[in-house]
PDB file of N, CA and C in Angstrom:
ATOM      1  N   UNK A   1      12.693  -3.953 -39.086  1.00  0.00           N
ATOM      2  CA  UNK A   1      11.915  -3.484 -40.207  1.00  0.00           C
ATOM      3  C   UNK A   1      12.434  -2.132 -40.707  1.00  0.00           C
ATOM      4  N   UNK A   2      12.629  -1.158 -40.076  1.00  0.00           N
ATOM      5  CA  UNK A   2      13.615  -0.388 -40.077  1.00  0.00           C
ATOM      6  C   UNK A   2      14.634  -0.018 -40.918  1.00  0.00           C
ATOM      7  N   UNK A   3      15.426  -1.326 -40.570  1.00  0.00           N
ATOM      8  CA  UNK A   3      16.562  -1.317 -41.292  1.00  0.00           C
ATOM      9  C   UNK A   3      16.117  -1.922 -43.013  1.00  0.00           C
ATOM     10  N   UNK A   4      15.801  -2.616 -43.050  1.00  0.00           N
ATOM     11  CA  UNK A   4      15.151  -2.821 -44.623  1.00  0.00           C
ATOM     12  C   UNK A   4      14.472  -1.716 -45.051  1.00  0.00           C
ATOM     13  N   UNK A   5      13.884  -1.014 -44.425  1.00  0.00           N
ATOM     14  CA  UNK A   5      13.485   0.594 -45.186  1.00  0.00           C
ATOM     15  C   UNK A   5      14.055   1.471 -45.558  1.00  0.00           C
ATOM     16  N   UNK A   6      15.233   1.376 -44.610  1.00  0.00           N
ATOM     17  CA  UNK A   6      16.469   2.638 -44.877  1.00  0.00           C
ATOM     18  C   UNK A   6      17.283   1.590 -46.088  1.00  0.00           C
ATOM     19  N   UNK A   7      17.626   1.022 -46.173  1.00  0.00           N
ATOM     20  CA  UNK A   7      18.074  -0.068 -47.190  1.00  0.00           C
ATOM     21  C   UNK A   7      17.455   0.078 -48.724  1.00  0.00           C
ATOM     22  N   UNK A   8      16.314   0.081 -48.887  1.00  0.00           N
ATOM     23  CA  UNK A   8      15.619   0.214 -49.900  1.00  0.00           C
ATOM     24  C   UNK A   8      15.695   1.697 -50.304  1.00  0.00           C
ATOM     25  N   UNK A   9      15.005   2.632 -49.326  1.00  0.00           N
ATOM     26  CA  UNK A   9      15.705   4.128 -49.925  1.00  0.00           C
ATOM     27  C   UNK A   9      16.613   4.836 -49.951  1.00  0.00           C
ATOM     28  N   UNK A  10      17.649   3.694 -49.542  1.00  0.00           N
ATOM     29  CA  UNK A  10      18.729   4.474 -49.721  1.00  0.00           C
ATOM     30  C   UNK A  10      19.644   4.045 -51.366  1.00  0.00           C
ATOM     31  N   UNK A  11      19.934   5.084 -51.899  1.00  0.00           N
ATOM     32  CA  UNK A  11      20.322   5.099 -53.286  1.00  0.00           C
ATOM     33  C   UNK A  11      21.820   5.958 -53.422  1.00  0.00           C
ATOM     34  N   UNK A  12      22.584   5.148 -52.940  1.00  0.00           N
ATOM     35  CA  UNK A  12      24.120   6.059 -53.035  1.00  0.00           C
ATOM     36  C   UNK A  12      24.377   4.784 -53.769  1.00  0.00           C
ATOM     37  N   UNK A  13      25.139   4.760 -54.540  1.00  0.00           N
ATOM     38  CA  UNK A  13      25.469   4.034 -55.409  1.00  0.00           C
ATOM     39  C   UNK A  13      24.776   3.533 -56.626  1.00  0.00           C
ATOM     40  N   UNK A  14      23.998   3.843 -56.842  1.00  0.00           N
ATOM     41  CA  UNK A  14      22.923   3.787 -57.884  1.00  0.00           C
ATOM     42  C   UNK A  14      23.490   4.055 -59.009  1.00  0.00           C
ATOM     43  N   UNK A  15      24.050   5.513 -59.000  1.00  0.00           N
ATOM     44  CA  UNK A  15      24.482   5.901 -60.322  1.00  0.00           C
ATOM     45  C   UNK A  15      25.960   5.186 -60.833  1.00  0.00           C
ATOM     46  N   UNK A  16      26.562   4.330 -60.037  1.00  0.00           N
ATOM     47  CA  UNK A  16      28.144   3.316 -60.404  1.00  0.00           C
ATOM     48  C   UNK A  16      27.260   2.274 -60.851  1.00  0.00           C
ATOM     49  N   UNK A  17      26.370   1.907 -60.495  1.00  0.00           N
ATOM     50  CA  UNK A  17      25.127   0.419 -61.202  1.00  0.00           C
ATOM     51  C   UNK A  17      24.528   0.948 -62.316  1.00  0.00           C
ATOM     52  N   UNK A  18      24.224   2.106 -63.249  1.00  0.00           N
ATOM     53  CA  UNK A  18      24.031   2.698 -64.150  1.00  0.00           C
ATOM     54  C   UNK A  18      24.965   3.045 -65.011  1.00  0.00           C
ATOM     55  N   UNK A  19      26.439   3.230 -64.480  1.00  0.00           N
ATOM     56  CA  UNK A  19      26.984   3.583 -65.290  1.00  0.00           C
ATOM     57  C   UNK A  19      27.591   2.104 -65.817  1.00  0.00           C
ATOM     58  N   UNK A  20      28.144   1.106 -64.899  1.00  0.00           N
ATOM     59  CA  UNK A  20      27.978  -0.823 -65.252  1.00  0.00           C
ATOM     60  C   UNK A  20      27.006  -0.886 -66.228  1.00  0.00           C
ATOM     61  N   UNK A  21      25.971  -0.920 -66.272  1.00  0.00           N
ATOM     62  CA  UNK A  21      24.685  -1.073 -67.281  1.00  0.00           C
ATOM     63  C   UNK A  21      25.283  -0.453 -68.509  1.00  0.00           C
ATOM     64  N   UNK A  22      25.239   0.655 -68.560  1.00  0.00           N
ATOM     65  CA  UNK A  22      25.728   1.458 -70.062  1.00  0.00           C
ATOM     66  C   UNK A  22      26.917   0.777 -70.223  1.00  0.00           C
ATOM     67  N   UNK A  23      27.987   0.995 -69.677  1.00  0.00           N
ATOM     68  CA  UNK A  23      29.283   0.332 -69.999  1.00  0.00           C
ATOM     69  C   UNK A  23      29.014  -1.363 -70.310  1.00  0.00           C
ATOM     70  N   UNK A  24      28.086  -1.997 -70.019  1.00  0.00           N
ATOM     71  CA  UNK A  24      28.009  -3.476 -70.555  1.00  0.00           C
ATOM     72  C   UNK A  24      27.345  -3.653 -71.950  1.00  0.00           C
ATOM     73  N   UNK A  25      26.340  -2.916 -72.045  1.00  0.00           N
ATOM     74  CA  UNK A  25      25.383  -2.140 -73.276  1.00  0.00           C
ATOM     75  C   UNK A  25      26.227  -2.021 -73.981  1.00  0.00           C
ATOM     76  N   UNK A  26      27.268  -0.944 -74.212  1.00  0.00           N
ATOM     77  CA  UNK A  26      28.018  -0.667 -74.979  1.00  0.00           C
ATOM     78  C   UNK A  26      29.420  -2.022 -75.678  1.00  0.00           C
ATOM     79  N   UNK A  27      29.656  -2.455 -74.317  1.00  0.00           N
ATOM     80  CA  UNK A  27      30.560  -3.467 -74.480  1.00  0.00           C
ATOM     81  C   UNK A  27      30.161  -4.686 -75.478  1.00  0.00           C
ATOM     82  N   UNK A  28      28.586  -4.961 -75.421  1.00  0.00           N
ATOM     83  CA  UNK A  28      27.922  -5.897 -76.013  1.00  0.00           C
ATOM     84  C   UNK A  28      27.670  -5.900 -77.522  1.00  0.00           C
ATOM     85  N   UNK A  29      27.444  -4.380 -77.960  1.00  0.00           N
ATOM     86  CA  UNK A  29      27.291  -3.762 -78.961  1.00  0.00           C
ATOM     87  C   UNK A  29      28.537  -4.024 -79.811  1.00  0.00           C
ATOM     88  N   UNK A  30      29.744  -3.684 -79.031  1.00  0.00           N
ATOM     89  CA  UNK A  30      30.853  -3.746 -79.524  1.00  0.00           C
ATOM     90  C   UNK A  30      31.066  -4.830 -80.182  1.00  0.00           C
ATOM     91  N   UNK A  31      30.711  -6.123 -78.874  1.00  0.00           N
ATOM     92  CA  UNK A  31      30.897  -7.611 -79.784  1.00  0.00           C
ATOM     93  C   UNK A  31      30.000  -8.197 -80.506  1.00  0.00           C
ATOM     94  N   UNK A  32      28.878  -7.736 -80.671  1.00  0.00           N
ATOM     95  CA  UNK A  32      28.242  -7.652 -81.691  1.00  0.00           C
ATOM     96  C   UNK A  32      28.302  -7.472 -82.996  1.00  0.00           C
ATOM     97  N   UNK A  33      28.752  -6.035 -83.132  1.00  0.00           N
ATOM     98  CA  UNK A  33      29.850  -5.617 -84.131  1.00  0.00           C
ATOM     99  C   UNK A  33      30.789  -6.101 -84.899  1.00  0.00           C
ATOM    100  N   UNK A  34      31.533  -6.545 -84.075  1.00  0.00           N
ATOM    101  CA  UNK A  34      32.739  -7.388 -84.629  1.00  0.00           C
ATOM    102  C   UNK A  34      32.898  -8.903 -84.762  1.00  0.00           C
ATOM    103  N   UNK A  35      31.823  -9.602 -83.725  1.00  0.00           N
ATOM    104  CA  UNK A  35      31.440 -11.009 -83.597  1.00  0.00           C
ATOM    105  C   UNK A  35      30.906 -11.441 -84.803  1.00  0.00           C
ATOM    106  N   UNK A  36      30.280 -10.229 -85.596  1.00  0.00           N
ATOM    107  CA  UNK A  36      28.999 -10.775 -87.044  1.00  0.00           C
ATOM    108  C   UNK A  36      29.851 -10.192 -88.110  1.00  0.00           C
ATOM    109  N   UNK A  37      31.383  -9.996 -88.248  1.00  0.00           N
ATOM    110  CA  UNK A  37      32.365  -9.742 -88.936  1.00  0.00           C
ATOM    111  C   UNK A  37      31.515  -8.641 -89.575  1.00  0.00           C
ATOM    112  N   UNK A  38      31.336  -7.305 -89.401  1.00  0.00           N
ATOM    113  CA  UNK A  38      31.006  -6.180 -89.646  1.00  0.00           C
ATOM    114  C   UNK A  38      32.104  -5.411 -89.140  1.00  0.00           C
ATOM    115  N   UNK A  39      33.141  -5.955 -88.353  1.00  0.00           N
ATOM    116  CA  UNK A  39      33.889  -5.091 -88.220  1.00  0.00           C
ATOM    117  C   UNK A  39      34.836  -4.247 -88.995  1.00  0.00           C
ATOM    118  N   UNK A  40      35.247  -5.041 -90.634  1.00  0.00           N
ATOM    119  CA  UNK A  40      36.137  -4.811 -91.154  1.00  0.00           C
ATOM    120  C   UNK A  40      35.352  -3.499 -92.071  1.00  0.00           C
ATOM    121  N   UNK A  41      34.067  -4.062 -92.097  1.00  0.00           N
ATOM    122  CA  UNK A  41      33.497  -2.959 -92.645  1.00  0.00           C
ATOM    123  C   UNK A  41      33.525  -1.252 -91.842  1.00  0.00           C
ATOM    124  N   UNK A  42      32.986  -1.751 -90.572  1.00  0.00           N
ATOM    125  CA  UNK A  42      33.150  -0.240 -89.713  1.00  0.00           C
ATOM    126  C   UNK A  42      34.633   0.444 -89.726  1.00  0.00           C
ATOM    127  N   UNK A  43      35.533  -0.420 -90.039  1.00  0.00           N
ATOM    128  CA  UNK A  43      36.692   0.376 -89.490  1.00  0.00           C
ATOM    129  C   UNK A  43      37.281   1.269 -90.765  1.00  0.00           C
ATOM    130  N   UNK A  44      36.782   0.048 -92.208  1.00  0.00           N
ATOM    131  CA  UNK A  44      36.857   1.007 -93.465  1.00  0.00           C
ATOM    132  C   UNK A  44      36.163   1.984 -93.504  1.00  0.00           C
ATOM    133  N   UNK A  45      35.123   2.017 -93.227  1.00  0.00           N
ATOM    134  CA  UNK A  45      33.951   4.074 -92.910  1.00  0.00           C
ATOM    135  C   UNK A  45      35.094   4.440 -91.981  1.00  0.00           C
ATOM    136  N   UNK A  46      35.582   4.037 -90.908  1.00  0.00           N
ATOM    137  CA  UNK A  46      35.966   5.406 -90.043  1.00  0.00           C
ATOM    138  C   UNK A  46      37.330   5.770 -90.882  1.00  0.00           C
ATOM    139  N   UNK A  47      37.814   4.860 -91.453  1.00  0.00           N
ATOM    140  CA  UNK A  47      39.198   5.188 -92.167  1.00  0.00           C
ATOM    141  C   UNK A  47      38.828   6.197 -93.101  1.00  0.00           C
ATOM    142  N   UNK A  48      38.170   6.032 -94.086  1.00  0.00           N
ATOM    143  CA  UNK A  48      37.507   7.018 -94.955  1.00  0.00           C
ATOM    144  C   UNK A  48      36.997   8.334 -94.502  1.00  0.00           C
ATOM    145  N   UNK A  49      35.984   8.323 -93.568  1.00  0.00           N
ATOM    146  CA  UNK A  49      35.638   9.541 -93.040  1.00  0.00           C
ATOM    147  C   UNK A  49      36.664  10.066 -92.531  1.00  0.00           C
ATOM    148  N   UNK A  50      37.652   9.886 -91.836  1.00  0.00           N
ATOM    149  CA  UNK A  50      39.037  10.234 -91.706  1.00  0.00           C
ATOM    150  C   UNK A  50      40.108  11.028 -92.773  1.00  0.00           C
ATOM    151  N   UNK A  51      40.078  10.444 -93.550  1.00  0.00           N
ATOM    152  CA  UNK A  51      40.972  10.221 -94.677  1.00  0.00           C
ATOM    153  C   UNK A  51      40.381  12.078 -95.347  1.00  0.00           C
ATOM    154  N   UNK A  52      39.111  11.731 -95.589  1.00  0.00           N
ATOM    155  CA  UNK A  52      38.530  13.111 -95.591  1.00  0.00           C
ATOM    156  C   UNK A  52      38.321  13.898 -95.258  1.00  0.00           C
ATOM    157  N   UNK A  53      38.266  14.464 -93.700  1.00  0.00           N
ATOM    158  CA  UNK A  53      38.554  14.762 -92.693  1.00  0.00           C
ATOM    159  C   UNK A  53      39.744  15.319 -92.888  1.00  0.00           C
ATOM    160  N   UNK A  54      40.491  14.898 -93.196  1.00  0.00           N
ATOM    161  CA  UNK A  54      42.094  15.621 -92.752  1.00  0.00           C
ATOM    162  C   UNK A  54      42.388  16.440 -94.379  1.00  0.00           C
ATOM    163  N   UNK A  55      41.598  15.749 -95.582  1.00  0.00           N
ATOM    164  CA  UNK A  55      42.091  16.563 -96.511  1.00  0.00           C
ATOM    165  C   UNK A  55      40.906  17.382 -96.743  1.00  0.00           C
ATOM    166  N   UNK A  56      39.927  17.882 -95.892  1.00  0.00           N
ATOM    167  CA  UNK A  56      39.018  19.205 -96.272  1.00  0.00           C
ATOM    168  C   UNK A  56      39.468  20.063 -96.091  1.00  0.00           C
ATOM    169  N   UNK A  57      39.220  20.951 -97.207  1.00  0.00           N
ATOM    170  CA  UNK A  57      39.208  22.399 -96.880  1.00  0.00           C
ATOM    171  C   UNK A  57      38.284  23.279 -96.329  1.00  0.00           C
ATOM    172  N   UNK A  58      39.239  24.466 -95.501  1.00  0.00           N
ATOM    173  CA  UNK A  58      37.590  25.117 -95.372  1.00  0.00           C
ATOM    174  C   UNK A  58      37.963  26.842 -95.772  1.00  0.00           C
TER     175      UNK A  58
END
């Protein structure tokens, strides 16, 4: 019984299973993104915001 207690509170690795979670989250998002052909659209904004970006003045 013991040993299933120390088992349960023990939390070393927790935060590599959190960071899996976000990194799949994100991964999903991604194909989301690009799966619902929105991609061609996102990549024209970042090109643009770019594009402007490099020719501001300040």
């Amino acid at each position: 019984m013991t040993k299933i207690k120390n088992f349960i509170n023990d939390e070393s690795g927790i935060e590599t299973i959190e960071y899996a979670i976000i990194a799949a989250i994100v991964a999903a998002v991604a194909l989301l993104i690009y799966g619902a052909g929105w991609g061609g659209s996102v990549q024209n904004t970042l090109k643009n915001a770019a594009a402007k970006s490099t020719t501001a003045t300040l």
